[in-house]
PDB file of N, CA and C in Angstrom:
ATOM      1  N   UNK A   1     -21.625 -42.885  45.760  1.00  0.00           N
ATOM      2  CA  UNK A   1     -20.731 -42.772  44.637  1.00  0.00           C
ATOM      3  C   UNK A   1     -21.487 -42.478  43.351  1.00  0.00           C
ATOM      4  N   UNK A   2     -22.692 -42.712  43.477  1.00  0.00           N
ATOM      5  CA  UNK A   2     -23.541 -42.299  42.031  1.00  0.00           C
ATOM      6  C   UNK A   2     -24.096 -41.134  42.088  1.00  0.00           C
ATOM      7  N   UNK A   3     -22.911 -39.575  42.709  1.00  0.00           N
ATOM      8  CA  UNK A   3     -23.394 -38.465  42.403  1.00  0.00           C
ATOM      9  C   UNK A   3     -23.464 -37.997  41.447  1.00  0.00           C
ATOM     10  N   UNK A   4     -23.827 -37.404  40.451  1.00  0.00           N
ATOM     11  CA  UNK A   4     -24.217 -36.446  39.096  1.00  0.00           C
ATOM     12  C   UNK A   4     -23.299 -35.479  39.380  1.00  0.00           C
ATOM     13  N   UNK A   5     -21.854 -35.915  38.324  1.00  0.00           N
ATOM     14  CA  UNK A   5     -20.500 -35.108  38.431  1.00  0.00           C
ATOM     15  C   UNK A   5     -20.863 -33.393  37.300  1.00  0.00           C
ATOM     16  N   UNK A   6     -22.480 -33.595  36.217  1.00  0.00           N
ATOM     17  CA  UNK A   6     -22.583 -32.934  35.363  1.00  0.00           C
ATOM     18  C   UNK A   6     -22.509 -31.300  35.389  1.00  0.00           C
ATOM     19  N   UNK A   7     -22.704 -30.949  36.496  1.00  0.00           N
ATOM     20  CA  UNK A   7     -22.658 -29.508  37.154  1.00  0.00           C
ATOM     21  C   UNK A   7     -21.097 -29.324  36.628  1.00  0.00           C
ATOM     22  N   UNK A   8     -20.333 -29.877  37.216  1.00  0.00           N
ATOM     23  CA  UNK A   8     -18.958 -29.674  37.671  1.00  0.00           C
ATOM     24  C   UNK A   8     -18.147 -29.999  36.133  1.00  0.00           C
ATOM     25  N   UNK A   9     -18.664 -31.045  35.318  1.00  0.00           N
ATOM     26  CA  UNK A   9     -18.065 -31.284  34.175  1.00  0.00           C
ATOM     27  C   UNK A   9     -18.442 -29.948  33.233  1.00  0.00           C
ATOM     28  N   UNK A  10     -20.004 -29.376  33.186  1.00  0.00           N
ATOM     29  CA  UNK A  10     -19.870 -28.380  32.487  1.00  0.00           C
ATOM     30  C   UNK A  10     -19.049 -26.852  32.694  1.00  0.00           C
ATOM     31  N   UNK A  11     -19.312 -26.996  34.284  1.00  0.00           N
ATOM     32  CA  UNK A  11     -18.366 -25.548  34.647  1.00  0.00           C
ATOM     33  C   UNK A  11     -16.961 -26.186  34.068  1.00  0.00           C
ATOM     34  N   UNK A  12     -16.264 -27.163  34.178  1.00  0.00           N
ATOM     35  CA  UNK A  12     -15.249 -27.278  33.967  1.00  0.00           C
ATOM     36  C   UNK A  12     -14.844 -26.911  32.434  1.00  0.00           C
ATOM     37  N   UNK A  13     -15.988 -27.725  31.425  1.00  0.00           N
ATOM     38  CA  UNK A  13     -16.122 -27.729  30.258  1.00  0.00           C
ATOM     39  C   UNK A  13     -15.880 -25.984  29.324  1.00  0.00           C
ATOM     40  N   UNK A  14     -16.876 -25.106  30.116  1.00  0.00           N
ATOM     41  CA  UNK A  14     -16.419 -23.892  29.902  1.00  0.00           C
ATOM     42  C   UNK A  14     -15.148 -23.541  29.933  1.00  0.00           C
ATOM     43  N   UNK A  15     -14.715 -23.445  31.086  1.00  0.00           N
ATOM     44  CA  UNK A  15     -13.372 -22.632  32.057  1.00  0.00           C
ATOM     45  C   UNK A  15     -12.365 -23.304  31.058  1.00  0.00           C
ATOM     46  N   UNK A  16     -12.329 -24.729  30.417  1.00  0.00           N
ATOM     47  CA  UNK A  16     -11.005 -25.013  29.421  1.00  0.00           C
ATOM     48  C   UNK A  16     -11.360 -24.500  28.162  1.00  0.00           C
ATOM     49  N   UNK A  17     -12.738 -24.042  27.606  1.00  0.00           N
ATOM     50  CA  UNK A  17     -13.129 -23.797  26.930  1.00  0.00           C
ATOM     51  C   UNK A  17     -12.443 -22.077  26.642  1.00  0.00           C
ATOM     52  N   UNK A  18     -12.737 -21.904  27.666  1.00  0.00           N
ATOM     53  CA  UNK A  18     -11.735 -19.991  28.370  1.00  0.00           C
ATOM     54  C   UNK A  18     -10.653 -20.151  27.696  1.00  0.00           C
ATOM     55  N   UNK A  19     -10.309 -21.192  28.098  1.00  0.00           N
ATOM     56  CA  UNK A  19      -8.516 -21.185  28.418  1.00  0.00           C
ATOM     57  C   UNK A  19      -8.375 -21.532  26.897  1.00  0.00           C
ATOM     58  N   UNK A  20      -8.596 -22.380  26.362  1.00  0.00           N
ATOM     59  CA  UNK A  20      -8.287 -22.648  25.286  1.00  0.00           C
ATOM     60  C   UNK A  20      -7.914 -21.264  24.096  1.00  0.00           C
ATOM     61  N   UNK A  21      -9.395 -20.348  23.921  1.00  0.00           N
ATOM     62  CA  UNK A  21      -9.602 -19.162  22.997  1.00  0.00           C
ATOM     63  C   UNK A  21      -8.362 -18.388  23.469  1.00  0.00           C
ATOM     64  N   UNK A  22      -8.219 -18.159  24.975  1.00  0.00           N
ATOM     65  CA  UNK A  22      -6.912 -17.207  25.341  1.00  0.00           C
ATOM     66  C   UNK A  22      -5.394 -18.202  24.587  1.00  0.00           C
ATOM     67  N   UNK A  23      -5.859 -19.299  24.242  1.00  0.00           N
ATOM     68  CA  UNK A  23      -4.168 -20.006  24.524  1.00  0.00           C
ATOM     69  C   UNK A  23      -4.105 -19.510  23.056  1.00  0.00           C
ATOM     70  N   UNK A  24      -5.140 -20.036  22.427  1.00  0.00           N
ATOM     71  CA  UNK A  24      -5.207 -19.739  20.584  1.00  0.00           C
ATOM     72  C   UNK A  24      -4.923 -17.976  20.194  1.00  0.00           C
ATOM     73  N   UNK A  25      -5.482 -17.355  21.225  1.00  0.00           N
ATOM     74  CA  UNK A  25      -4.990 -15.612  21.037  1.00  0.00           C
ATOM     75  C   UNK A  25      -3.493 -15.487  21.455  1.00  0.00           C
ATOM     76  N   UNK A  26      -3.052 -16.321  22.400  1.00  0.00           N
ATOM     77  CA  UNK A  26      -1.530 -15.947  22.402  1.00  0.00           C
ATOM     78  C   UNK A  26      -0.482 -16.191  21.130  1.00  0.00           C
ATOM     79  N   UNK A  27      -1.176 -17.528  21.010  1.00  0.00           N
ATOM     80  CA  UNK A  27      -0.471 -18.375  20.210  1.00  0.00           C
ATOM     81  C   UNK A  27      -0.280 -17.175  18.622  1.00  0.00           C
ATOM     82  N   UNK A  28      -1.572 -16.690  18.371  1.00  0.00           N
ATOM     83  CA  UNK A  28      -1.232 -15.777  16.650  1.00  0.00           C
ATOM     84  C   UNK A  28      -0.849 -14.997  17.189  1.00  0.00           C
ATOM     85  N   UNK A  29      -0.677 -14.495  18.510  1.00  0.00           N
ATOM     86  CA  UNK A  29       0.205 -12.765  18.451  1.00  0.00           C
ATOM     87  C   UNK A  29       1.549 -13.297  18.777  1.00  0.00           C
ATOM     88  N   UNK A  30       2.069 -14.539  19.245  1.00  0.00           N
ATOM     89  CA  UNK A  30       3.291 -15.435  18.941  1.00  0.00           C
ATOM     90  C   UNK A  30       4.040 -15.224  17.374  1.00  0.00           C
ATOM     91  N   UNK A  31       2.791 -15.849  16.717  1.00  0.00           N
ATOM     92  CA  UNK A  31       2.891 -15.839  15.707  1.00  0.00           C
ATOM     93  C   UNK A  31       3.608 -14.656  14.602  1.00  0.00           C
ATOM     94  N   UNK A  32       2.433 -13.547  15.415  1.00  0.00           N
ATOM     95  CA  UNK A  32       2.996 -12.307  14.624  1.00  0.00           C
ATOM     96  C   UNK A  32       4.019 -11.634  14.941  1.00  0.00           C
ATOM     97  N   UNK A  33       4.545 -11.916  16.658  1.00  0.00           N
ATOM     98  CA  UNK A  33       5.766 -11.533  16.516  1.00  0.00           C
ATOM     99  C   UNK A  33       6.868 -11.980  15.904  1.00  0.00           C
ATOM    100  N   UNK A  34       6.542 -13.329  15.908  1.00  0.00           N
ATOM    101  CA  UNK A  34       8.160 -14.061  15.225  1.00  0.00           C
ATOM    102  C   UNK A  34       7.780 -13.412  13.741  1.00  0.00           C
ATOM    103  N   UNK A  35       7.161 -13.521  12.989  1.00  0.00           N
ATOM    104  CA  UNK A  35       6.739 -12.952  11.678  1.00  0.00           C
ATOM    105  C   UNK A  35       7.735 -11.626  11.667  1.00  0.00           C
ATOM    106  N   UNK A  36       6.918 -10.658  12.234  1.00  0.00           N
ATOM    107  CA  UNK A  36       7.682  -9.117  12.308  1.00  0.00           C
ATOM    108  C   UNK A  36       9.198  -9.845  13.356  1.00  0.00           C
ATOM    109  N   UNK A  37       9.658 -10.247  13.676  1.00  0.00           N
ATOM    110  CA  UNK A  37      11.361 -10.415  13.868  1.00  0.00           C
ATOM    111  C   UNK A  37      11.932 -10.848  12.483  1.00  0.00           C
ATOM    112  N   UNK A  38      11.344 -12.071  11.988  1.00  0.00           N
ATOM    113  CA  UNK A  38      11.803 -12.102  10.785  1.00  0.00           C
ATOM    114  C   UNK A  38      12.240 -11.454   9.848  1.00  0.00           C
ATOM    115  N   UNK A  39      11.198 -10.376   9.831  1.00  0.00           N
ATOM    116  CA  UNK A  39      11.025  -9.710   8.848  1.00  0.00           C
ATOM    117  C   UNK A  39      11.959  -8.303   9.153  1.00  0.00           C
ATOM    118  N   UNK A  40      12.070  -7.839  10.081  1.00  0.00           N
ATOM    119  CA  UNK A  40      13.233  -7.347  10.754  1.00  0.00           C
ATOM    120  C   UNK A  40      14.466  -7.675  10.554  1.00  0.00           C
ATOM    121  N   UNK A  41      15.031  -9.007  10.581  1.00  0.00           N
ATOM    122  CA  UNK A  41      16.409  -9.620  10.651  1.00  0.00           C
ATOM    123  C   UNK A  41      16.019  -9.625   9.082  1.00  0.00           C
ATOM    124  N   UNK A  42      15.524  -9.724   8.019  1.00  0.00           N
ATOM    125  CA  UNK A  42      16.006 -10.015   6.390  1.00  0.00           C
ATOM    126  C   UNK A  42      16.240  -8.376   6.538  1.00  0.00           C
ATOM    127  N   UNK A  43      15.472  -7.198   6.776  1.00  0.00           N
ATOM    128  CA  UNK A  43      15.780  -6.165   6.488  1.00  0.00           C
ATOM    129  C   UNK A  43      17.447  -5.438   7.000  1.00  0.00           C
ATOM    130  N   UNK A  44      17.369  -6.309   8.141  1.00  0.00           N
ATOM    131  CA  UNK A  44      18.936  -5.369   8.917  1.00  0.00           C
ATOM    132  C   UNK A  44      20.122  -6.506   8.039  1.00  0.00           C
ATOM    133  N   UNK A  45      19.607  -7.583   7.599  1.00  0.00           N
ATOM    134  CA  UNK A  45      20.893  -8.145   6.461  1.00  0.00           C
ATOM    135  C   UNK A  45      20.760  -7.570   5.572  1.00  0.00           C
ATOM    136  N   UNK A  46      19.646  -7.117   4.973  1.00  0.00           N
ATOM    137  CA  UNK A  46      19.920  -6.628   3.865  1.00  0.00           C
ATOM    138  C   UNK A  46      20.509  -4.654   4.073  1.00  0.00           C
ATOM    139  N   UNK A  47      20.302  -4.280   4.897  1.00  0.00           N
ATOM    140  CA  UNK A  47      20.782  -3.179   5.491  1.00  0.00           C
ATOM    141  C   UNK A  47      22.547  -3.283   5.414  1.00  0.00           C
ATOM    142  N   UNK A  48      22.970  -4.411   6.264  1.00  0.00           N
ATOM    143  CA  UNK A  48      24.091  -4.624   6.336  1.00  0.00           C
ATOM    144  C   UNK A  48      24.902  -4.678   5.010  1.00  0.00           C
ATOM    145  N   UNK A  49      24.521  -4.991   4.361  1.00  0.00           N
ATOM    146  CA  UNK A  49      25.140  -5.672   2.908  1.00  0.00           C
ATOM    147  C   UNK A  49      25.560  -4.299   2.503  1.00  0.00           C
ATOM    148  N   UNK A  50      23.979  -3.448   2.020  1.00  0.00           N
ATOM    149  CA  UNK A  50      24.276  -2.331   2.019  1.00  0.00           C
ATOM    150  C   UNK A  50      25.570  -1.500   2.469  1.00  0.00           C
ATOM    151  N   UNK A  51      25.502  -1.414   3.602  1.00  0.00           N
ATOM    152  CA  UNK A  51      26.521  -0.344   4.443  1.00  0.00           C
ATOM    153  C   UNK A  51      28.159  -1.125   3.983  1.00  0.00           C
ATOM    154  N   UNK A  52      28.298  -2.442   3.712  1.00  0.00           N
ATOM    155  CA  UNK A  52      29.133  -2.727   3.299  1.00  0.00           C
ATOM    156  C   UNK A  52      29.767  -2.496   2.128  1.00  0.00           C
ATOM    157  N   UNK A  53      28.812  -2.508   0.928  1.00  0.00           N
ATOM    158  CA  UNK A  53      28.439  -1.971  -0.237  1.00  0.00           C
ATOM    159  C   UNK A  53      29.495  -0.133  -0.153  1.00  0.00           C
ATOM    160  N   UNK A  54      28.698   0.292   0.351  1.00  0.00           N
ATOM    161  CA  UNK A  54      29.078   1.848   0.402  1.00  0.00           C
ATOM    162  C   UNK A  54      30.548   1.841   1.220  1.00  0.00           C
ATOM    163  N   UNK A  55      30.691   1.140   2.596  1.00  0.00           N
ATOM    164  CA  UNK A  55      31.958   1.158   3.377  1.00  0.00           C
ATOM    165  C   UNK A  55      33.380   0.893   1.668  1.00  0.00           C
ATOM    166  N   UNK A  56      32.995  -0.111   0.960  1.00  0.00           N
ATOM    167  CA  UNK A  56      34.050  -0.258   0.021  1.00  0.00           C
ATOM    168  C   UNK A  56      34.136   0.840  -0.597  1.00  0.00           C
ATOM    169  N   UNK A  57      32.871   1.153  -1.234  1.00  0.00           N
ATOM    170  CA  UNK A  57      33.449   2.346  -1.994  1.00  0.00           C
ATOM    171  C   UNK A  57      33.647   4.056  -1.672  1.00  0.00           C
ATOM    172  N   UNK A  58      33.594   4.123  -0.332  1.00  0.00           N
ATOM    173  CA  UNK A  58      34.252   5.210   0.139  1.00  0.00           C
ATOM    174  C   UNK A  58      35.327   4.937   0.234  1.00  0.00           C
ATOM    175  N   UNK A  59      36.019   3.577   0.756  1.00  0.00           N
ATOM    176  CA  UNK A  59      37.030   3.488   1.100  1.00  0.00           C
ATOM    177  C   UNK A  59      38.078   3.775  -0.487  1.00  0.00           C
ATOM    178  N   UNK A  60      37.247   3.184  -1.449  1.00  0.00           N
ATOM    179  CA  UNK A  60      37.749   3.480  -2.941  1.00  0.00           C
ATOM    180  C   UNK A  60      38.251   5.029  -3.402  1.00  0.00           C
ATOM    181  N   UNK A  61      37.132   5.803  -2.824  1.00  0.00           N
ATOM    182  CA  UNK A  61      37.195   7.162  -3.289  1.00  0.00           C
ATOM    183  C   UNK A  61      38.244   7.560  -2.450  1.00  0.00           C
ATOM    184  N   UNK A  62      38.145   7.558  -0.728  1.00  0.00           N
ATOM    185  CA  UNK A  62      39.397   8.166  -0.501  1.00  0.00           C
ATOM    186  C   UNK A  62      40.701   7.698  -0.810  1.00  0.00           C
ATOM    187  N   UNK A  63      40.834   6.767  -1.162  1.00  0.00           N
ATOM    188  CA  UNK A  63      42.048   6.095  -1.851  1.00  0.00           C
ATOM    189  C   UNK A  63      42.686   7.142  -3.374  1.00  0.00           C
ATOM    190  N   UNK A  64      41.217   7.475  -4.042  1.00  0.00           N
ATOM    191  CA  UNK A  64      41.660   8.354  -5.227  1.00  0.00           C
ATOM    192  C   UNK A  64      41.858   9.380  -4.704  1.00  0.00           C
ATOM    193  N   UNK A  65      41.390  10.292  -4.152  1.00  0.00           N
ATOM    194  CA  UNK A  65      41.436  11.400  -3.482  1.00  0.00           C
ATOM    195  C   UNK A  65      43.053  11.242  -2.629  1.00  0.00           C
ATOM    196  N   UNK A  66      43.248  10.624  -2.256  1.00  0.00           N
ATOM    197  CA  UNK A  66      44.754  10.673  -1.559  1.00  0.00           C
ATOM    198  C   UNK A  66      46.115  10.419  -2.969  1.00  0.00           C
ATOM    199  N   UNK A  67      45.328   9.536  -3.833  1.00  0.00           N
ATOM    200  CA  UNK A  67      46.470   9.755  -5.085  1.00  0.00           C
ATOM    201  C   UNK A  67      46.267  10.820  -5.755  1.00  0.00           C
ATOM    202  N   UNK A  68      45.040  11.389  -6.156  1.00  0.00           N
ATOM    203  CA  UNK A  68      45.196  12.888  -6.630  1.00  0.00           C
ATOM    204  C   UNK A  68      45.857  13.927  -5.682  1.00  0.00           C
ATOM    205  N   UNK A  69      45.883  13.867  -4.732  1.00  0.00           N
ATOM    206  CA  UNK A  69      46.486  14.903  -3.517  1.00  0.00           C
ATOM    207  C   UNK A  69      48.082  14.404  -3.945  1.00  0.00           C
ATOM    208  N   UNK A  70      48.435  13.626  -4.177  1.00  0.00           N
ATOM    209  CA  UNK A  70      49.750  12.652  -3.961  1.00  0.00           C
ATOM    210  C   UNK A  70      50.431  13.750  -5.410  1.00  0.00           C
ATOM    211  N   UNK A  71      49.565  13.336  -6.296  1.00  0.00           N
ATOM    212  CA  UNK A  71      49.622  13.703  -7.877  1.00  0.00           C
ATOM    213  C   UNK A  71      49.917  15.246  -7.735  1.00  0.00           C
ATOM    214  N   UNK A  72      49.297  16.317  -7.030  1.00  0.00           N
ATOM    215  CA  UNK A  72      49.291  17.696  -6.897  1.00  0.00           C
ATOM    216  C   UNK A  72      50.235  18.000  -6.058  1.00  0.00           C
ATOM    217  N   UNK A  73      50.755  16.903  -5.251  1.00  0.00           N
ATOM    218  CA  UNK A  73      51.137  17.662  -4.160  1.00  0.00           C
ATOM    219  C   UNK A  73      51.042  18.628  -3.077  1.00  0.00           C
ATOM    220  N   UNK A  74      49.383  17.674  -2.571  1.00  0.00           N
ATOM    221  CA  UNK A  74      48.615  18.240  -1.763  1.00  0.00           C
ATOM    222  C   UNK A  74      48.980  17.486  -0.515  1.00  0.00           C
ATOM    223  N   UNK A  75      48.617  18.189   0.811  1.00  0.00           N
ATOM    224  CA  UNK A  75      48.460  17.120   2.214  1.00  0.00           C
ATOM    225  C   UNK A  75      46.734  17.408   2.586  1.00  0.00           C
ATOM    226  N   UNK A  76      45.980  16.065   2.606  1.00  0.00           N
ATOM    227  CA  UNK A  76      45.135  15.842   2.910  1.00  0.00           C
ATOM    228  C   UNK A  76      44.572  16.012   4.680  1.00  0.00           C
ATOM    229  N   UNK A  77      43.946  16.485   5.376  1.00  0.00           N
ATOM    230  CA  UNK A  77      43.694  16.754   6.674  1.00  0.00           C
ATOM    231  C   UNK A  77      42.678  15.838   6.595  1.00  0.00           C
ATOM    232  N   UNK A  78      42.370  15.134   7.577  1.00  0.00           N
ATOM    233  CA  UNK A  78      40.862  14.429   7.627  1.00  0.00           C
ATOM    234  C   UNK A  78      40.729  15.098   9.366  1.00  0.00           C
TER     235      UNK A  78
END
């Protein structure tokens, strides 16, 4: 029972040593993806807002455009 485990503790010592640097490299490209999603989702809200922005006021303009047609006594085709 008093074999010299030290062989086996240092190979071991390495190999978690491995594992560890790979776990820490996953972990920041983790990192950087949630980062760039983030940063993705503020842009497509703020995208959205946008398109909402513009959806009103087209909807505004063709509204005038159908009372000036109304006013002339035009028929509008879309």
């Amino acid at each position: 029972m008093d074999k010299d485990y030290s062989e086996l503790i240092q190979y071991l010592d390495e190999r978690f040593s491995k594992i560890e640097i790979r776990l820490d490299k996953i972990d920041e490209r983790i990192n950087q993806l949630v980062t760039a999603i983030d940063k993705l989702t503020q842009s497509m809200s703020v995208y959205h807002d946008e398109y909402i922005a513009l959806t009103s006021k087209v909807d505004k303009h063709e509204k005038w455009f159908q009372q000036v047609a109304d006013k002339l006594g035009l028929k509008l085709n879309y």
